[in-house]
C-alpha atoms as a PDB file:
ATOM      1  CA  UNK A   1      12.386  25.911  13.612  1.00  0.00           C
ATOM      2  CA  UNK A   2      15.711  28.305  13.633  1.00  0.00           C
ATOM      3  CA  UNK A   3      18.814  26.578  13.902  1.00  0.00           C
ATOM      4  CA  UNK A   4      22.107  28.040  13.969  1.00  0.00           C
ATOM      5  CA  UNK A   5      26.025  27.541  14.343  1.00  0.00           C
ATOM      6  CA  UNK A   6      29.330  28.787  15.969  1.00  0.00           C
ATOM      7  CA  UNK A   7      32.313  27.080  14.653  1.00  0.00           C
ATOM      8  CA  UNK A   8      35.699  27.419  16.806  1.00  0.00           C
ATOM      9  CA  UNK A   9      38.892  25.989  17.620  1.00  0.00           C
ATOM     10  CA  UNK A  10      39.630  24.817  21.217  1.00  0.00           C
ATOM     11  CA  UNK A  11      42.397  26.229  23.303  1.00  0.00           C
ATOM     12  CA  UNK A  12      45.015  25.078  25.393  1.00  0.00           C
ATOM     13  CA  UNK A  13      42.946  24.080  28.231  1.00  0.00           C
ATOM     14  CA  UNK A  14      40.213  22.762  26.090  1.00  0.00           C
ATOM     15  CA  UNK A  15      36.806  21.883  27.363  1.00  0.00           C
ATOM     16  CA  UNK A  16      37.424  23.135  31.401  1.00  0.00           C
ATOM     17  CA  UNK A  17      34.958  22.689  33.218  1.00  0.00           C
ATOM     18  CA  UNK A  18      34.120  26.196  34.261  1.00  0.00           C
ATOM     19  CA  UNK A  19      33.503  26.679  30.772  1.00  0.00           C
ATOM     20  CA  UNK A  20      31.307  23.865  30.392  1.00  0.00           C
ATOM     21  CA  UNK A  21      29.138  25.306  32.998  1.00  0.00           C
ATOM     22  CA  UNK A  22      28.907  28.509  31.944  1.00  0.00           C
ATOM     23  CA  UNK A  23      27.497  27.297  28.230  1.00  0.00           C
ATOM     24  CA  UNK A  24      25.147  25.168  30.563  1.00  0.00           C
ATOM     25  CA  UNK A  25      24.260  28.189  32.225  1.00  0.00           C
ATOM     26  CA  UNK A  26      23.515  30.176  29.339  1.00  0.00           C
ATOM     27  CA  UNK A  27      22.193  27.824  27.028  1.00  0.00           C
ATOM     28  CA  UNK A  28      19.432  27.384  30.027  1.00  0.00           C
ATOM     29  CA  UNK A  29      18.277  31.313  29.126  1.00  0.00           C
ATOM     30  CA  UNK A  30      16.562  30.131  26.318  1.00  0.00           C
ATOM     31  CA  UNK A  31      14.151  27.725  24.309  1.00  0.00           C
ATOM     32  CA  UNK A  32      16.780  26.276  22.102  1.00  0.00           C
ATOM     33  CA  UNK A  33      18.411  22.756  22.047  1.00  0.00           C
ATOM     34  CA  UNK A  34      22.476  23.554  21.584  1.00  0.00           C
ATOM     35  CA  UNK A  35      24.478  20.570  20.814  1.00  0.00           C
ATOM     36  CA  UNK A  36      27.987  20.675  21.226  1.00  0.00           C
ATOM     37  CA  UNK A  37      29.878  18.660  18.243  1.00  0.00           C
ATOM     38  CA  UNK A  38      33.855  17.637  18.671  1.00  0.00           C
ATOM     39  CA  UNK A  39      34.759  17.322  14.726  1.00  0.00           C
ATOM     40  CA  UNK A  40      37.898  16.499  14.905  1.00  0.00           C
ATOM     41  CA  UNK A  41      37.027  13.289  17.526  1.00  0.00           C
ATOM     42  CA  UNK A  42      33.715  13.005  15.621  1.00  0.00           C
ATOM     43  CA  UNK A  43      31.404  13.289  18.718  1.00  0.00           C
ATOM     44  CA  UNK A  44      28.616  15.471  20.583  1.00  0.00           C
ATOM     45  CA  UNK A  45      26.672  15.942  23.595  1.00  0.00           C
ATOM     46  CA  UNK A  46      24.001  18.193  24.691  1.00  0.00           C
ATOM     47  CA  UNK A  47      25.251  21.323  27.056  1.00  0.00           C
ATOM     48  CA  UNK A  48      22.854  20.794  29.341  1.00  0.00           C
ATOM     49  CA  UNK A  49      24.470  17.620  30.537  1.00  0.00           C
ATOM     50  CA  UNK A  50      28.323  18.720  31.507  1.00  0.00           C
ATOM     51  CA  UNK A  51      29.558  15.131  32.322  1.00  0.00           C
ATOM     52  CA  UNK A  52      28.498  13.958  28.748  1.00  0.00           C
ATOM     53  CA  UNK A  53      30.512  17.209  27.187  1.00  0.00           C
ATOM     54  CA  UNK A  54      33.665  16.840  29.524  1.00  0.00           C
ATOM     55  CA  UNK A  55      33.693  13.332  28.074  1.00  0.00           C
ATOM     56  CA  UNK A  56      34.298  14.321  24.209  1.00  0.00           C
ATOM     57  CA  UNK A  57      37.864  14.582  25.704  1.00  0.00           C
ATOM     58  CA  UNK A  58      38.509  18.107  23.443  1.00  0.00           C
ATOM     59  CA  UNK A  59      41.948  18.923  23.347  1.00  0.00           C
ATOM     60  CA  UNK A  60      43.608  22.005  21.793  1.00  0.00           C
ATOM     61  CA  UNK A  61      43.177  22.754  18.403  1.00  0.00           C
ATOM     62  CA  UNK A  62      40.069  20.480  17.989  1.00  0.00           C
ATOM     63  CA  UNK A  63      37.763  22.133  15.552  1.00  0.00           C
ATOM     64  CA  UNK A  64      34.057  22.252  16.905  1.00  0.00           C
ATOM     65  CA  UNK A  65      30.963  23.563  16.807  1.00  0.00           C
ATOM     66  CA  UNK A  66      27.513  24.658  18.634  1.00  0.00           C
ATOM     67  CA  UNK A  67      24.390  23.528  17.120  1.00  0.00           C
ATOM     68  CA  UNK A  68      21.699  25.917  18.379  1.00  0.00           C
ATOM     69  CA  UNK A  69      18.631  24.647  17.314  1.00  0.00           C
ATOM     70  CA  UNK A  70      14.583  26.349  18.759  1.00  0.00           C
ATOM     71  CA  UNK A  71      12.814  29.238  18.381  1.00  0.00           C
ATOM     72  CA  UNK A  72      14.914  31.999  19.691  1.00  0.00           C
ATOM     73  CA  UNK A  73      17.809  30.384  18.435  1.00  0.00           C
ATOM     74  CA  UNK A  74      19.337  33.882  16.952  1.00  0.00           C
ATOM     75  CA  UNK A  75      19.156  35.387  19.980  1.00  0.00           C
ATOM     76  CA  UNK A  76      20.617  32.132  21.705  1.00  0.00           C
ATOM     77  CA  UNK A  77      23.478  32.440  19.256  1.00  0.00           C
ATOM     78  CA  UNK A  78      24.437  35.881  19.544  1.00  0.00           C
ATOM     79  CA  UNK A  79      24.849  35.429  23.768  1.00  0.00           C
ATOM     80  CA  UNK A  80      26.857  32.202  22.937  1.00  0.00           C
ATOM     81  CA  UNK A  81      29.015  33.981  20.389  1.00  0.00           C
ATOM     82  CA  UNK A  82      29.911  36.552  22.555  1.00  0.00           C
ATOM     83  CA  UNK A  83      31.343  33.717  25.242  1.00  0.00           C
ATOM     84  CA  UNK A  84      32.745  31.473  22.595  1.00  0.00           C
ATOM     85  CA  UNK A  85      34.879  34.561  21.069  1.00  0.00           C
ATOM     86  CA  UNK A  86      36.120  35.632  24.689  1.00  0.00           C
ATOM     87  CA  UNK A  87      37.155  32.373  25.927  1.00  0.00           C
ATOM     88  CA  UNK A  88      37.902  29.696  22.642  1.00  0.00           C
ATOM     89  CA  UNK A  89      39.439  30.733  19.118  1.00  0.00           C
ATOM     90  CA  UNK A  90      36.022  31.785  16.748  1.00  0.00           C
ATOM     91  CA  UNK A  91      35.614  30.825  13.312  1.00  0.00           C
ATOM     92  CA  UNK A  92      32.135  32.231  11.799  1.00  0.00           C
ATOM     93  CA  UNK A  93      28.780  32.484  12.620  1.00  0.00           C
ATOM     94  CA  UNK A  94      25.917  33.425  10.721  1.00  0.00           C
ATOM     95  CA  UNK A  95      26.428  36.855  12.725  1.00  0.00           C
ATOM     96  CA  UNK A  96      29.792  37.438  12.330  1.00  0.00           C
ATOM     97  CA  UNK A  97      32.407  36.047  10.050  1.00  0.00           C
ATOM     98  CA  UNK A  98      35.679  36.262  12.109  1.00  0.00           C
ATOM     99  CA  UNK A  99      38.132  36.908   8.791  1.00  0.00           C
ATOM    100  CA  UNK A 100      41.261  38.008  10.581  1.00  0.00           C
ATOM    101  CA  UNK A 101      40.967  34.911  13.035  1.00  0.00           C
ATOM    102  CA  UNK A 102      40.391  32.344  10.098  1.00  0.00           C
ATOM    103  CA  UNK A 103      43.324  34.102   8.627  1.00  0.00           C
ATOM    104  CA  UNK A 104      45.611  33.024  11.495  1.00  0.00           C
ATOM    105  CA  UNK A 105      43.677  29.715  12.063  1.00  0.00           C
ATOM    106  CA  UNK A 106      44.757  28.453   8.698  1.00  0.00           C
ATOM    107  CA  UNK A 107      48.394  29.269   8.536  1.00  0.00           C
ATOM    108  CA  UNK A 108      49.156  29.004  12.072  1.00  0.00           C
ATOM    109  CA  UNK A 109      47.344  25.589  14.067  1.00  0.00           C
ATOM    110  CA  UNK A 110      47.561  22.077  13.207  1.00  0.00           C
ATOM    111  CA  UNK A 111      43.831  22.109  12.761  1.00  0.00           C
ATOM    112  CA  UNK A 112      44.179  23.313   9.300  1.00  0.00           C
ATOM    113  CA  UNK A 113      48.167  22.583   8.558  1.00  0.00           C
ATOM    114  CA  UNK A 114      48.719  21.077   5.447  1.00  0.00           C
ATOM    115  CA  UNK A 115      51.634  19.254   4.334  1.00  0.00           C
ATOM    116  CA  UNK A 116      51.271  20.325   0.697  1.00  0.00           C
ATOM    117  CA  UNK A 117      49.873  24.030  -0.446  1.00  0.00           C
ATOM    118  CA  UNK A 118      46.539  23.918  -1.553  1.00  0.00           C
ATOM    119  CA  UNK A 119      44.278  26.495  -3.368  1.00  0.00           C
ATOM    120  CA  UNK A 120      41.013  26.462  -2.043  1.00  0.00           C
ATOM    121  CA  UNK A 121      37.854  28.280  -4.006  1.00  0.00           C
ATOM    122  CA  UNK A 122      34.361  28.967  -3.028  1.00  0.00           C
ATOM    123  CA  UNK A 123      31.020  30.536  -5.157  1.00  0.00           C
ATOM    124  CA  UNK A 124      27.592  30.306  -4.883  1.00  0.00           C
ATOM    125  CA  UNK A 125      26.323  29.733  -8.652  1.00  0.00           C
ATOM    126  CA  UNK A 126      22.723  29.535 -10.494  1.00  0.00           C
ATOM    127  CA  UNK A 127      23.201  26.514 -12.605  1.00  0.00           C
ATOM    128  CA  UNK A 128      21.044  25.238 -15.596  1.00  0.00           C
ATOM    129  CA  UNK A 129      22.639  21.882 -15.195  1.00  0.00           C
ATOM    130  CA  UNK A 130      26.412  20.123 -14.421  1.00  0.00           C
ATOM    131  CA  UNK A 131      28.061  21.658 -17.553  1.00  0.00           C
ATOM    132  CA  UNK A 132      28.097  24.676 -15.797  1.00  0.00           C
ATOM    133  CA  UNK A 133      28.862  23.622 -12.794  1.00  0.00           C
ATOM    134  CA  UNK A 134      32.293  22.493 -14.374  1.00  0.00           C
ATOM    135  CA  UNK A 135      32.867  25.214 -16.873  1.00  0.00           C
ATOM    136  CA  UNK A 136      32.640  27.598 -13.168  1.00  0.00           C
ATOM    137  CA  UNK A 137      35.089  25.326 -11.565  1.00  0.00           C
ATOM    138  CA  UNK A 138      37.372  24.973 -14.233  1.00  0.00           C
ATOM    139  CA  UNK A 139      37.391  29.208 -14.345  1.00  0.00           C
ATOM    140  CA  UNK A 140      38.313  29.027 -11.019  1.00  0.00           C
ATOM    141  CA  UNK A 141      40.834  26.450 -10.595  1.00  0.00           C
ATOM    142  CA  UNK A 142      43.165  28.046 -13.260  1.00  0.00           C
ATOM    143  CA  UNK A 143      42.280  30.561 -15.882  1.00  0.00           C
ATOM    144  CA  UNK A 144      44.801  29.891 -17.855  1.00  0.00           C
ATOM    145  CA  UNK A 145      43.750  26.628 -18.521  1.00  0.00           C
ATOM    146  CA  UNK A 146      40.520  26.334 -18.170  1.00  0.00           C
ATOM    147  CA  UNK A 147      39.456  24.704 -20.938  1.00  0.00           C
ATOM    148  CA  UNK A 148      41.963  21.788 -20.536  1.00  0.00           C
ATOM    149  CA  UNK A 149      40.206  21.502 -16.754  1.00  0.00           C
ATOM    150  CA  UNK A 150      36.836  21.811 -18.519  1.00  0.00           C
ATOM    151  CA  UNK A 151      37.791  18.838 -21.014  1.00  0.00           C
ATOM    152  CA  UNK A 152      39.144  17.088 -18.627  1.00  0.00           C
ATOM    153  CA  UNK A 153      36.395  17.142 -16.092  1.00  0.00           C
ATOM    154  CA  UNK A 154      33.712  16.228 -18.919  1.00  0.00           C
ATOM    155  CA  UNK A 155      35.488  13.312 -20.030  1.00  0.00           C
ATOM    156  CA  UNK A 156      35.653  12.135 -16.181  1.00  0.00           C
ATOM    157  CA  UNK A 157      32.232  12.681 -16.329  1.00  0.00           C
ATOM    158  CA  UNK A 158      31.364  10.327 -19.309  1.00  0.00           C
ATOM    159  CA  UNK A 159      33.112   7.572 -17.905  1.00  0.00           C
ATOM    160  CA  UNK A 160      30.609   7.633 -15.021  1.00  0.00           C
ATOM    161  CA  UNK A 161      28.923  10.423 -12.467  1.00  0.00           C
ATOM    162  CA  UNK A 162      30.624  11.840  -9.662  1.00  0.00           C
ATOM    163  CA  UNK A 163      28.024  12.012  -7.828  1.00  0.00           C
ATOM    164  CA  UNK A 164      28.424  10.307  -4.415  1.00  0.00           C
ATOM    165  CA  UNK A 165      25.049  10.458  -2.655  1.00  0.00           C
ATOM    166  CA  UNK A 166      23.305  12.738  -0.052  1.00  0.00           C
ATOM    167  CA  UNK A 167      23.399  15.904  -2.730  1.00  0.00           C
ATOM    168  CA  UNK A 168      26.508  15.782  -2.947  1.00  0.00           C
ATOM    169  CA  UNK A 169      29.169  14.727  -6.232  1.00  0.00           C
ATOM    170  CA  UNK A 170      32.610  14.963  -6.159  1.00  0.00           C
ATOM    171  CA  UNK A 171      34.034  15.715  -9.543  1.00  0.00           C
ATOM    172  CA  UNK A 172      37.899  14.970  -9.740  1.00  0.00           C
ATOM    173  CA  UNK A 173      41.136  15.479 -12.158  1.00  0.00           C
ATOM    174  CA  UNK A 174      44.845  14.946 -12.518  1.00  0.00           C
ATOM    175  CA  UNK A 175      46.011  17.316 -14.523  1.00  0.00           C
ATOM    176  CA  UNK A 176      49.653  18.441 -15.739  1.00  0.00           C
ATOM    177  CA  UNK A 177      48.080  21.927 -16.312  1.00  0.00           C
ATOM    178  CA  UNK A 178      48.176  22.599 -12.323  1.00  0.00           C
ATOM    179  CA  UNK A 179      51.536  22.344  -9.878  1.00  0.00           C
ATOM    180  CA  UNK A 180      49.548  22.625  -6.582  1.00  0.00           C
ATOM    181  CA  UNK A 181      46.335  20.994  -5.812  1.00  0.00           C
ATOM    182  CA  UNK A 182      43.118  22.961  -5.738  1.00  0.00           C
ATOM    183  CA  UNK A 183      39.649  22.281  -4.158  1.00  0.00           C
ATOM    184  CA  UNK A 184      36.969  24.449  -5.685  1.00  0.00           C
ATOM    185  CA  UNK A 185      32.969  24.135  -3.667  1.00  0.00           C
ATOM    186  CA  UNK A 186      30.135  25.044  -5.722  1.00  0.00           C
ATOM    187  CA  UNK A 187      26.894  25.697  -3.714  1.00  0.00           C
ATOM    188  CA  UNK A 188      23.988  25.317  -5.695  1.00  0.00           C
ATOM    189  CA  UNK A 189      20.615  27.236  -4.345  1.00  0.00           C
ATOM    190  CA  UNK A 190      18.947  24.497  -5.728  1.00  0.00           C
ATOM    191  CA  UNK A 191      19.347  20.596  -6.748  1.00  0.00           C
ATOM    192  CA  UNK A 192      20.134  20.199 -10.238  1.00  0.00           C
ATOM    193  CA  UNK A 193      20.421  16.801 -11.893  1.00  0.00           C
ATOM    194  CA  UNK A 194      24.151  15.120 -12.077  1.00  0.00           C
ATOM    195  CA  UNK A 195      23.112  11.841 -14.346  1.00  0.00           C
ATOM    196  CA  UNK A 196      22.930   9.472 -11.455  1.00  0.00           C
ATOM    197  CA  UNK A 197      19.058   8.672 -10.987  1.00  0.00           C
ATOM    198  CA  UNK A 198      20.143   5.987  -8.339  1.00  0.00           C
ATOM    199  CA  UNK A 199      22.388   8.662  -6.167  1.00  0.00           C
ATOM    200  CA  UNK A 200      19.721  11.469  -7.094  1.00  0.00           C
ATOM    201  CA  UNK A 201      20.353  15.324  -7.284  1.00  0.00           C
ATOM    202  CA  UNK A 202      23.279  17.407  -6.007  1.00  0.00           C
ATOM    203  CA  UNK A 203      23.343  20.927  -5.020  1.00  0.00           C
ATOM    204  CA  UNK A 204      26.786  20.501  -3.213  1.00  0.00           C
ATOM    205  CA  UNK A 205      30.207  19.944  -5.636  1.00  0.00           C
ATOM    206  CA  UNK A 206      33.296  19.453  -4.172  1.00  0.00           C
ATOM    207  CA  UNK A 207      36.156  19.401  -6.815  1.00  0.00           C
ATOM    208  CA  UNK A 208      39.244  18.312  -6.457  1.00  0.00           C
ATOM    209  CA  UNK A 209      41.863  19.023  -9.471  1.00  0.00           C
ATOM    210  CA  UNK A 210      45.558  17.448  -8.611  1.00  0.00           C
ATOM    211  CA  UNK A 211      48.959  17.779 -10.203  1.00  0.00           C
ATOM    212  CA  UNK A 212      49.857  14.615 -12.316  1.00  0.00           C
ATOM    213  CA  UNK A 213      51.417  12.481 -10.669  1.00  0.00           C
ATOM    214  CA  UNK A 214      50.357  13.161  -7.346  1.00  0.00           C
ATOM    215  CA  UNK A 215      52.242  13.199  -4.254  1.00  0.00           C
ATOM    216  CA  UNK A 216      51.622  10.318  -1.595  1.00  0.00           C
ATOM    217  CA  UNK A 217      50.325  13.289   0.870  1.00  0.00           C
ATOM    218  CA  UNK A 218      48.265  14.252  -1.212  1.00  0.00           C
ATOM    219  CA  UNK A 219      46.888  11.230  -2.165  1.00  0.00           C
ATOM    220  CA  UNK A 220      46.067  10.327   1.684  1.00  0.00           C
ATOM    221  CA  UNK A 221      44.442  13.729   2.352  1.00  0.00           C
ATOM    222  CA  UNK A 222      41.757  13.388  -0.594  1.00  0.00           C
ATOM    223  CA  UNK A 223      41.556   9.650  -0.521  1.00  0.00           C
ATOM    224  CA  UNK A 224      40.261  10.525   3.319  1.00  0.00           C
ATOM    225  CA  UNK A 225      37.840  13.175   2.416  1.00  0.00           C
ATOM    226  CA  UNK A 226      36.267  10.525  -0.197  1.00  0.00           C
ATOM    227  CA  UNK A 227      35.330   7.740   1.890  1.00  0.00           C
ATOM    228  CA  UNK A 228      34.512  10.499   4.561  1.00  0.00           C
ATOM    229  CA  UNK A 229      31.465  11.427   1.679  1.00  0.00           C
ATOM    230  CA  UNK A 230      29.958   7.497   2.599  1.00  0.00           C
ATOM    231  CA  UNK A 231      29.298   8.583   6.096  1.00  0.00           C
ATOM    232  CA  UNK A 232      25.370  10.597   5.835  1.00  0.00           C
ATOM    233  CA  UNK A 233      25.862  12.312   9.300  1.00  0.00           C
ATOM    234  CA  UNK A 234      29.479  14.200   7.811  1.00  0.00           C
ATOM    235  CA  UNK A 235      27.593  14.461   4.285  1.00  0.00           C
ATOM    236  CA  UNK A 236      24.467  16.490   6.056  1.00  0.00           C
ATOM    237  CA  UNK A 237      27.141  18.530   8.228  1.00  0.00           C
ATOM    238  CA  UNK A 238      28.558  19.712   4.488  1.00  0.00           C
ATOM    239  CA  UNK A 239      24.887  20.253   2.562  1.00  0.00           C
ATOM    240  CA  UNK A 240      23.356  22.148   6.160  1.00  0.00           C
ATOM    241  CA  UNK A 241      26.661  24.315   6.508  1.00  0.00           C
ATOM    242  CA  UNK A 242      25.232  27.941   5.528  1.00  0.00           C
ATOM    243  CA  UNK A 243      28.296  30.029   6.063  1.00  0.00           C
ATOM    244  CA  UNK A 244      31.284  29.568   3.596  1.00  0.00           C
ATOM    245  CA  UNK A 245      33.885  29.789   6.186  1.00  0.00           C
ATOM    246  CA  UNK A 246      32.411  26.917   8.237  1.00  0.00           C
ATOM    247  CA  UNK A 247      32.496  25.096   5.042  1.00  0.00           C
ATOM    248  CA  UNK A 248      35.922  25.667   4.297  1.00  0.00           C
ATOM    249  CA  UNK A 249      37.276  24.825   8.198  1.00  0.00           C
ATOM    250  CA  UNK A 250      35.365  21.520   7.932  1.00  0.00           C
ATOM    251  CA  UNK A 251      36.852  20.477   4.721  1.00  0.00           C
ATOM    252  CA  UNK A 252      40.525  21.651   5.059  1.00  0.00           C
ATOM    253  CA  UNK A 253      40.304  20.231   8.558  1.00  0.00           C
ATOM    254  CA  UNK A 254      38.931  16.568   7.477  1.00  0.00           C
ATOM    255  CA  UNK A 255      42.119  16.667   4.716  1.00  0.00           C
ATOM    256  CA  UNK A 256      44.175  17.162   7.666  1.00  0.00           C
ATOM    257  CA  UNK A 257      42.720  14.165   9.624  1.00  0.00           C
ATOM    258  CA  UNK A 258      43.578  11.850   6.562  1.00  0.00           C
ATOM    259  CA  UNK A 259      47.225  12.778   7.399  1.00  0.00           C
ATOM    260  CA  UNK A 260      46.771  11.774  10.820  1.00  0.00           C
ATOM    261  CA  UNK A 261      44.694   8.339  10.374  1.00  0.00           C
ATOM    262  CA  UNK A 262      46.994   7.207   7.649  1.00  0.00           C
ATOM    263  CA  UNK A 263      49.859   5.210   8.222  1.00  0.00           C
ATOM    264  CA  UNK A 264      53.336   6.928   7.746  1.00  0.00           C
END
């Protein structure tokens, strides 16, 4: 079975109706299942059904996606990209990565706004096993210090593995070598071991290196995104994600919601 995804940003009017009819409407031209998915209110209906949709309650800026799932899903995709880049703010698809958009998306909505600056990596990697893995994101974090990172992520490692569950492990530093806090993602073509036989393999890293000390906004955003990694459903929305910009729009965006759900 195909399954594909378009991830976008509501507008101003948000889910109106006429716009919920017309994804009923062509959704209905093919053999697919498409799932509409609120992230940012953590909910989802099937198109076909408009009431259920209107009553995700989107509102501007929410970050969501289309889950096309059947065997003409592709072609199901590209028709629903087409509508979703006229009429809502487009992310990526597997068919067309929208780079100037997620440009703009990043800097300029609350979706993805930040209250610290944050450098955010991404790679694809062969791996033998996790030294690797943290030699790579130590590389990328800061070159200049990479083998502080490296050390520093190792020891973290031999105190006990990162690994959180549901292929995914979340390796983690403060470090005075950095002044603003990174996230590097590491997506593995295939499982390797992360020494946690009860949690099992990963193929999905998520590292987090922060300044030492850390500030209290910080703290919020990435103490969020952790217990986030208990919940399966977000954890196979991470590991199923195909296209890196997705990725990065889910993440970013679930660091802002820890500034939101937090209290001040």
């Amino acid at each position: 079975m195909i399954e594909r995804r378009i991830t976008f940003v509501l507008p101003e009017d948000g889910f109106s109706g006429w716009k919920i009819n017309r994804l009923k409407t062509l959704g209905a031209l093919f053999r697919s299942v498409v799932i509409l998915r609120n992230l940012t209110g953590w909910q989802s209906a099937n198109i076909e059904h408009p009431l259920k949709v209107m009553s995700l309650a989107g509102k501007q800026d929410d970050l969501c996606q289309l889950h096309i799932e059947g065997f003409d899903a592709e072609l199901a995709c590209m028709v629903l990209m087409d509508f979703v880049a006229e009429h809502f703010m487009l992310v990526n698809t597997a068919h067309r990565s929208n780079k100037r958009a997620n440009l703009s998306l990043l800097k300029g909505l609350s979706t993805f706004q930040l209250p610290f600056a944050l450098h955010y990596q991404f790679a694809q990697m062969q791996a033998r096993d996790k030294a690797d893995v943290l030699t790579k994101i130590a590389q990328l974090t800061c070159p200049q210090y990479s083998i502080e990172i490296e050390q520093g992520l190792l020891t973290r490692e031999a105190c006990s593995s990162t690994a959180t569950g549901q292929l995914i492990a979340l390796p983690h530093l403060l470090s005075d070598s950095v002044e603003t806090a990174s996230m590097t993602v590491i997506k593995l073509p295939e499982p390797i071991d992360w020494q946690a036989p009860k949690l099992g393999p990963v193929s999905l890293i998520i590292a987090l290196i922060l300044p030492s000390p850390p500030e209290r906004s910080l703290l919020l955003s990435f103490t969020h995104l952790t217990k986030s990694l208990l919940d399966e459903e977000f954890c196979r929305l991470l590991t199923s994600s195909r296209e890196p910009e997705a990725l990065k729009a889910i993440l970013i965006h679930q660091l802002v919601k820890g500034q939101r759900t937090q209290p001040s």
